[in-house]
C-alpha atoms as a PDB file:
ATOM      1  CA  UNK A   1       3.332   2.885 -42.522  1.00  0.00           C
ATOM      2  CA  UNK A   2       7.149   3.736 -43.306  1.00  0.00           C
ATOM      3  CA  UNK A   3       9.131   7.076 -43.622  1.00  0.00           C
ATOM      4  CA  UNK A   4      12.088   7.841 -45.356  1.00  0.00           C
ATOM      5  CA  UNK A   5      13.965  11.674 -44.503  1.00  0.00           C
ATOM      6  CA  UNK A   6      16.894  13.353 -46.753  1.00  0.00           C
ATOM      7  CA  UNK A   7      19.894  14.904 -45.491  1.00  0.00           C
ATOM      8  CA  UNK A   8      18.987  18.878 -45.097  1.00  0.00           C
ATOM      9  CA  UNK A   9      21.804  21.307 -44.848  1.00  0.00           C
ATOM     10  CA  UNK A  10      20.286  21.987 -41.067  1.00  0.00           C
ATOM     11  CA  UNK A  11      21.698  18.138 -41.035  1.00  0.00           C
ATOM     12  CA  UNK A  12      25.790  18.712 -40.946  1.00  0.00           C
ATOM     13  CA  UNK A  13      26.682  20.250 -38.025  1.00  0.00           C
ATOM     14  CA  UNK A  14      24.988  17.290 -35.583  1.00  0.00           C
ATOM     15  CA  UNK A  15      26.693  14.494 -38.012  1.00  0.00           C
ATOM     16  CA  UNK A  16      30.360  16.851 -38.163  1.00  0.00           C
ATOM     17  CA  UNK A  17      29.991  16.910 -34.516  1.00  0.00           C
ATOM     18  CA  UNK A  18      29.184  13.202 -34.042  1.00  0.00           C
ATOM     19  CA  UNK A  19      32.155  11.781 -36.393  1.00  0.00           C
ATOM     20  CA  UNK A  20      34.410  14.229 -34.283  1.00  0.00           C
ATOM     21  CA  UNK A  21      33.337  12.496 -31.177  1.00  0.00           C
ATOM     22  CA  UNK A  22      33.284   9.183 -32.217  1.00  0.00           C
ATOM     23  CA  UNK A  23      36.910   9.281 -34.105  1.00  0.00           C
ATOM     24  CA  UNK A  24      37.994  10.669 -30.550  1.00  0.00           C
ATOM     25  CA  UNK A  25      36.931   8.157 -28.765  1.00  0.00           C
ATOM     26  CA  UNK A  26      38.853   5.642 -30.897  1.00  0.00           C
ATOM     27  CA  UNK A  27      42.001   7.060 -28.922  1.00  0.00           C
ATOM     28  CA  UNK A  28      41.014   7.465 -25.132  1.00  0.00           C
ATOM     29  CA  UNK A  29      43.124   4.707 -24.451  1.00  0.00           C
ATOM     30  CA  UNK A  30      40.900   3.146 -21.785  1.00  0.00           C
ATOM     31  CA  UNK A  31      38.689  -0.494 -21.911  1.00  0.00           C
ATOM     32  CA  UNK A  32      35.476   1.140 -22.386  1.00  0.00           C
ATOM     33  CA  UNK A  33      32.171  -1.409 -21.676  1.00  0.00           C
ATOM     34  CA  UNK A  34      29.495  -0.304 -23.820  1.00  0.00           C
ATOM     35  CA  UNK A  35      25.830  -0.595 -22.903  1.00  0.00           C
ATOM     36  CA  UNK A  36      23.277  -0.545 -25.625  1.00  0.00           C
ATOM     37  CA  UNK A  37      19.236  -0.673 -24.942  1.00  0.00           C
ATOM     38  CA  UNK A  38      17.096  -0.775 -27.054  1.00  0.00           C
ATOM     39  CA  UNK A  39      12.991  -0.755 -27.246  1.00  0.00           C
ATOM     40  CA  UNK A  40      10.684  -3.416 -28.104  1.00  0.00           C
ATOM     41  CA  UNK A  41       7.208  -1.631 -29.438  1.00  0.00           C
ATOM     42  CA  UNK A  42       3.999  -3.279 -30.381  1.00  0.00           C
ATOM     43  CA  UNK A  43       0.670  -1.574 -31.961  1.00  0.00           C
ATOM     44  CA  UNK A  44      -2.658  -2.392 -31.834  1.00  0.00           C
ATOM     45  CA  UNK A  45      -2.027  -4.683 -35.110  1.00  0.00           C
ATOM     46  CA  UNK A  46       0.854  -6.572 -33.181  1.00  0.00           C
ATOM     47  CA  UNK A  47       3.257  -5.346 -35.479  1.00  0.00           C
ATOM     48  CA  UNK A  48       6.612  -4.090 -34.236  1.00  0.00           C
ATOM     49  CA  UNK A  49       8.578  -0.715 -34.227  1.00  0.00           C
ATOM     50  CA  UNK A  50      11.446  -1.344 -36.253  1.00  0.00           C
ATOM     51  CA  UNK A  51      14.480   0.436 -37.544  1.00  0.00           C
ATOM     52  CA  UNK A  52      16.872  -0.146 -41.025  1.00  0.00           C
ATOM     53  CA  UNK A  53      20.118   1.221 -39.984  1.00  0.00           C
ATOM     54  CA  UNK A  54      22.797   3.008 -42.962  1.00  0.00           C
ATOM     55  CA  UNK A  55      25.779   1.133 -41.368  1.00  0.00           C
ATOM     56  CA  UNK A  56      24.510  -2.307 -39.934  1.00  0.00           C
ATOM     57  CA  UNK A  57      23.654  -3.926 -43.364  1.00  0.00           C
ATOM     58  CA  UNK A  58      19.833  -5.097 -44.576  1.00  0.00           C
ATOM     59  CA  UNK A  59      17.128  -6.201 -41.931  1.00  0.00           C
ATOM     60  CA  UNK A  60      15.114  -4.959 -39.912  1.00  0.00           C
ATOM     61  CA  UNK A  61      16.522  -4.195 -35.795  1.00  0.00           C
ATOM     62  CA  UNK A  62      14.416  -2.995 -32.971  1.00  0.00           C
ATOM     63  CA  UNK A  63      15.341   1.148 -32.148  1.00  0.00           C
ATOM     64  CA  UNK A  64      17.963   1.677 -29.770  1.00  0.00           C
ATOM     65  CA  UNK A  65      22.111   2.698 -29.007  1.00  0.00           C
ATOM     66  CA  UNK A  66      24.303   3.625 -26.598  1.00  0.00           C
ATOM     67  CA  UNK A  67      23.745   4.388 -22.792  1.00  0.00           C
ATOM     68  CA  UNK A  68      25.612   7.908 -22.503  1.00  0.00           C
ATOM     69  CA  UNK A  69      27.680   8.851 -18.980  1.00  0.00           C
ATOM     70  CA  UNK A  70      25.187   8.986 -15.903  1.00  0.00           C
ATOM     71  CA  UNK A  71      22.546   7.573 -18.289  1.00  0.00           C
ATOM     72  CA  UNK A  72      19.967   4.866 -17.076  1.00  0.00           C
ATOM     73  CA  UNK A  73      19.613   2.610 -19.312  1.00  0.00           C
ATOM     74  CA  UNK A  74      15.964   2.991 -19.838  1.00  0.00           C
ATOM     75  CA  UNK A  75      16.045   6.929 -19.993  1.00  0.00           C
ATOM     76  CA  UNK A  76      18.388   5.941 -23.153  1.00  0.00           C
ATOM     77  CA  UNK A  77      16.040   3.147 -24.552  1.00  0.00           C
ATOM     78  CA  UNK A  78      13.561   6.042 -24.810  1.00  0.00           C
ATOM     79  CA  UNK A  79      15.617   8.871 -25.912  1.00  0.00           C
ATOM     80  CA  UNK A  80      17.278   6.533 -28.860  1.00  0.00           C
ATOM     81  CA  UNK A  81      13.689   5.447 -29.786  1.00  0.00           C
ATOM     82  CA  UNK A  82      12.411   8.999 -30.088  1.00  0.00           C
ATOM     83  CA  UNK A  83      15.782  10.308 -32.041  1.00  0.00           C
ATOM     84  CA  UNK A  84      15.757   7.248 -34.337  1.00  0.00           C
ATOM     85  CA  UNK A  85      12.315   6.873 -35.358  1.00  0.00           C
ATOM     86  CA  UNK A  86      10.209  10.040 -34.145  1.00  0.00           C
ATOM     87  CA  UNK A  87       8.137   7.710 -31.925  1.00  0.00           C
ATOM     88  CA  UNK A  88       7.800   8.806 -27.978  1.00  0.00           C
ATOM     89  CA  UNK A  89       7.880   5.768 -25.399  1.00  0.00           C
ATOM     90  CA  UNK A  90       6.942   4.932 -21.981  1.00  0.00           C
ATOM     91  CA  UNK A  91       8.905   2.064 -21.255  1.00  0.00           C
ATOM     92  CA  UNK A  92       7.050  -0.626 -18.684  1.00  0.00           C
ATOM     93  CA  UNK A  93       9.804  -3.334 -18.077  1.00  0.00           C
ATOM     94  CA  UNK A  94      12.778  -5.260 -18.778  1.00  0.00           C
ATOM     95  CA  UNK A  95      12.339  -8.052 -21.115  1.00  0.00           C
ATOM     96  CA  UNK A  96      15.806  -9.094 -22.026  1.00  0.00           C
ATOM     97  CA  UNK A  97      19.154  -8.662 -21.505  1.00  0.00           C
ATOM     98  CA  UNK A  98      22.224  -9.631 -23.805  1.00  0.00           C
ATOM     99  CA  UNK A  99      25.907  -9.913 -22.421  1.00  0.00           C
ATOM    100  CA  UNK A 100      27.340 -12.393 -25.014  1.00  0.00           C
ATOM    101  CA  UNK A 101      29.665 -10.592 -26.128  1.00  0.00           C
ATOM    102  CA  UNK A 102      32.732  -9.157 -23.328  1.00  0.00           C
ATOM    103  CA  UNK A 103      33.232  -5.698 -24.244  1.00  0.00           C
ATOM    104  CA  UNK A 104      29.416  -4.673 -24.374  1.00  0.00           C
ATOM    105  CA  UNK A 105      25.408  -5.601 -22.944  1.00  0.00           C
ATOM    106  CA  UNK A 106      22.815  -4.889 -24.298  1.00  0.00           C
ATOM    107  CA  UNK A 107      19.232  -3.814 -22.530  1.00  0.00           C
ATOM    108  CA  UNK A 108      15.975  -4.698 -24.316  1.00  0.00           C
ATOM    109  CA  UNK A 109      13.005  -3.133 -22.902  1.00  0.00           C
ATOM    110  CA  UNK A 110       9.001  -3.340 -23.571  1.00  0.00           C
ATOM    111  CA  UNK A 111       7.319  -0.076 -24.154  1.00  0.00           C
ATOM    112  CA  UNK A 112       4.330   1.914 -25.594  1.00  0.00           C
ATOM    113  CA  UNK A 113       4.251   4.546 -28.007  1.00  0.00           C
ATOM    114  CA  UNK A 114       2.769   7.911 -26.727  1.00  0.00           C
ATOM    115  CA  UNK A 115       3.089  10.235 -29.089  1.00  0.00           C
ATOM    116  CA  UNK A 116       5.613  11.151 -31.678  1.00  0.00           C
ATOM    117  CA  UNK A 117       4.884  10.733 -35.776  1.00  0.00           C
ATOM    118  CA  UNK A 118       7.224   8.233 -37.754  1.00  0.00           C
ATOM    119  CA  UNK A 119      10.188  10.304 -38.657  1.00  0.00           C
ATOM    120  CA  UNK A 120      14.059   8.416 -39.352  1.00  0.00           C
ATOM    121  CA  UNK A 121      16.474   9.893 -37.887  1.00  0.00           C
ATOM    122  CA  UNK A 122      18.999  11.139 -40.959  1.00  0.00           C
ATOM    123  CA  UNK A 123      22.206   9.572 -41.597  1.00  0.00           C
ATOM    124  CA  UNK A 124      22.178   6.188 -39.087  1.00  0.00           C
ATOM    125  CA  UNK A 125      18.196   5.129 -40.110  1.00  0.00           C
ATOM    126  CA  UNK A 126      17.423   4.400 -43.552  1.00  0.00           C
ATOM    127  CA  UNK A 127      14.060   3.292 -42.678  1.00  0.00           C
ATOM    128  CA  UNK A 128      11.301   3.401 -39.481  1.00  0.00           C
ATOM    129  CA  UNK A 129       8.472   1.299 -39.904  1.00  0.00           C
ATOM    130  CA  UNK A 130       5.752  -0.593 -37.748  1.00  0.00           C
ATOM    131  CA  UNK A 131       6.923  -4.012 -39.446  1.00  0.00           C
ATOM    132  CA  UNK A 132       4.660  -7.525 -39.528  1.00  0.00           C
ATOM    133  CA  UNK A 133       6.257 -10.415 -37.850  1.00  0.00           C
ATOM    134  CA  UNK A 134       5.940 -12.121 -40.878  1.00  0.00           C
ATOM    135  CA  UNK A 135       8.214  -9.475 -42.569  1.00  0.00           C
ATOM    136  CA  UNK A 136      10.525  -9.612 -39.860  1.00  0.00           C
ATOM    137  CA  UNK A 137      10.590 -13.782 -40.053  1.00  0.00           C
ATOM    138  CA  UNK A 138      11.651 -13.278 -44.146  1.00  0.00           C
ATOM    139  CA  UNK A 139      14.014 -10.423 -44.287  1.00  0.00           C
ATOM    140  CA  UNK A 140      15.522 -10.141 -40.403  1.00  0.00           C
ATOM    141  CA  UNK A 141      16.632 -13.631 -38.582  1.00  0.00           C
ATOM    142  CA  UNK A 142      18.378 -12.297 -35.678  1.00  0.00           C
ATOM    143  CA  UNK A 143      15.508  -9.741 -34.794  1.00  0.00           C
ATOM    144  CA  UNK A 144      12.952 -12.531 -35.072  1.00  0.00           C
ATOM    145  CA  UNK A 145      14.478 -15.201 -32.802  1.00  0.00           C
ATOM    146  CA  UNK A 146      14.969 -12.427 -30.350  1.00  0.00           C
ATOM    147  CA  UNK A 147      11.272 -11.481 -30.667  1.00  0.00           C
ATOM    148  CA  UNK A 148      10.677 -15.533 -30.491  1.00  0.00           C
ATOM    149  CA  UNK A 149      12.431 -15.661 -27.176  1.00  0.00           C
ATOM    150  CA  UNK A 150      10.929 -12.498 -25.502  1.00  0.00           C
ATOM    151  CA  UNK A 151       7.372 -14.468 -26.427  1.00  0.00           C
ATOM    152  CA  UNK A 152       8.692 -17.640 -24.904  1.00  0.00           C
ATOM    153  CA  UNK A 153       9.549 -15.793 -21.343  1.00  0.00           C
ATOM    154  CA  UNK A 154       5.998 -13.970 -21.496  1.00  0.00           C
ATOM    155  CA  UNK A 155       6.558 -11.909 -18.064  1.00  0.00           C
ATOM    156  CA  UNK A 156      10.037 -12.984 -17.100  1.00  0.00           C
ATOM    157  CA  UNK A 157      13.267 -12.003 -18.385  1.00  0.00           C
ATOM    158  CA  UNK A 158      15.760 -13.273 -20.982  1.00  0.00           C
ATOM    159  CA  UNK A 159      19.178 -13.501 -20.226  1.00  0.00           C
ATOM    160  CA  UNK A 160      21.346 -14.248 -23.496  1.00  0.00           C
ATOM    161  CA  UNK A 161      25.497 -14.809 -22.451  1.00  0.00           C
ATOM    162  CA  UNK A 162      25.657 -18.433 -20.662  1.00  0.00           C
ATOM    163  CA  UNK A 163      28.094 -20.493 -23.099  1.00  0.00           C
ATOM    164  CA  UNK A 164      27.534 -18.076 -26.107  1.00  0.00           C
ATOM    165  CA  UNK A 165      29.952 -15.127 -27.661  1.00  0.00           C
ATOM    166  CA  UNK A 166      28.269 -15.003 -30.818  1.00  0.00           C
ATOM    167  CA  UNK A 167      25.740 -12.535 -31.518  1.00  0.00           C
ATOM    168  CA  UNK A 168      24.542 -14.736 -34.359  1.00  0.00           C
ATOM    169  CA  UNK A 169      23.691 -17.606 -32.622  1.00  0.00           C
ATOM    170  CA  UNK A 170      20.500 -17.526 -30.250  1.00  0.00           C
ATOM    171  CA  UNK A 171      19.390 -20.716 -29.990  1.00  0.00           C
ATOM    172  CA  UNK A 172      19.801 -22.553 -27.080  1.00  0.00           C
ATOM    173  CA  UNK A 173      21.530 -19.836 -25.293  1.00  0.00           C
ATOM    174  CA  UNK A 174      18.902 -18.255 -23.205  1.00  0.00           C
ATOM    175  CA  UNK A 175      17.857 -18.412 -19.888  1.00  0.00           C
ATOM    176  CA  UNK A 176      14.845 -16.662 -18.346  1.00  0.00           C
ATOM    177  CA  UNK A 177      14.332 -15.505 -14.893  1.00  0.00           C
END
């Protein structure tokens, strides 16, 4: 199942206000460390919760953003899952975390859907879908070598940032704890 929304005039003043904040930001004049987390999702069909961003390009990526100020990182894995794709989590571990590249990590946590009905959020998610891994193998590379690596761990943890600063490349660049 997949949804698609429209922009609705109710729609304007949340994306005004967000292109306000974000232009700010550009000139704070402090190193700023992002943290992203994101959600990892399975149904009963083993397919995954997936999102198709507006401004990341084709392919499929697993929900998530930022970590806001005095914002745990899993509290934000679930409140970017719910805004992005409608969906509400519980989140039940870490599964793997990303610091490749120096000015950001990244937090990827497994969780289970609890409620919520499949809605994308307007103007960042073209499309929210429970997606087939074989979809995801054909149209997304990077999101199915990081699901290929979560699988490998099983209960432990992947760490991605010994010896790589490329987001593209995830092979051979893991650890797990």
């Amino acid at each position: 199942m997949r949804r698609s929304r429209r922009l609705r005039l109710a729609d304007a003043p949340r994306l005004i206000i967000g292109g306000a904040v974000q232009f700010a930001s550009l000139f704070n004049g402090r190193y700023q460390r992002s943290e992203g987390a994101h959600v990892m999702a399975t149904d009963e069909h083993g397919r995954v919760l997936s999102v198709q961003t507006t401004y990341m390009g084709p392919g499929w990526m697993l929900p998530g953003g930022r970590v806001e100020r005095a914002e745990a990182p899993h509290e934000a894995a679930a409140r970017e899952t719910r805004e992005e794709t409608g969906i509400s989590v519980e989140i039940e571990r870490l599964v793997l975390l990303d610091a490749r590249v120096p000015s950001g990590v990244s937090f990827v946590f497994r969780g289970t859907m609890v409620g919520g009905e499949l809605a994308p959020q307007f103007g960042e998610i073209a499309e929210a879908g429970w997606i087939g891994r074989d979809e995801i193998a054909e149209t997304s590379k990077p999101l199915h070598q990081l699901l290929e690596l979560i699988d490998e761990a099983g209960e432990g943890v992947v760490y991605l940032g010994l010896g790589s600063t490329s987001p593209a490349d995830l092979s051979g660049r893991a650890t797990r704890d």
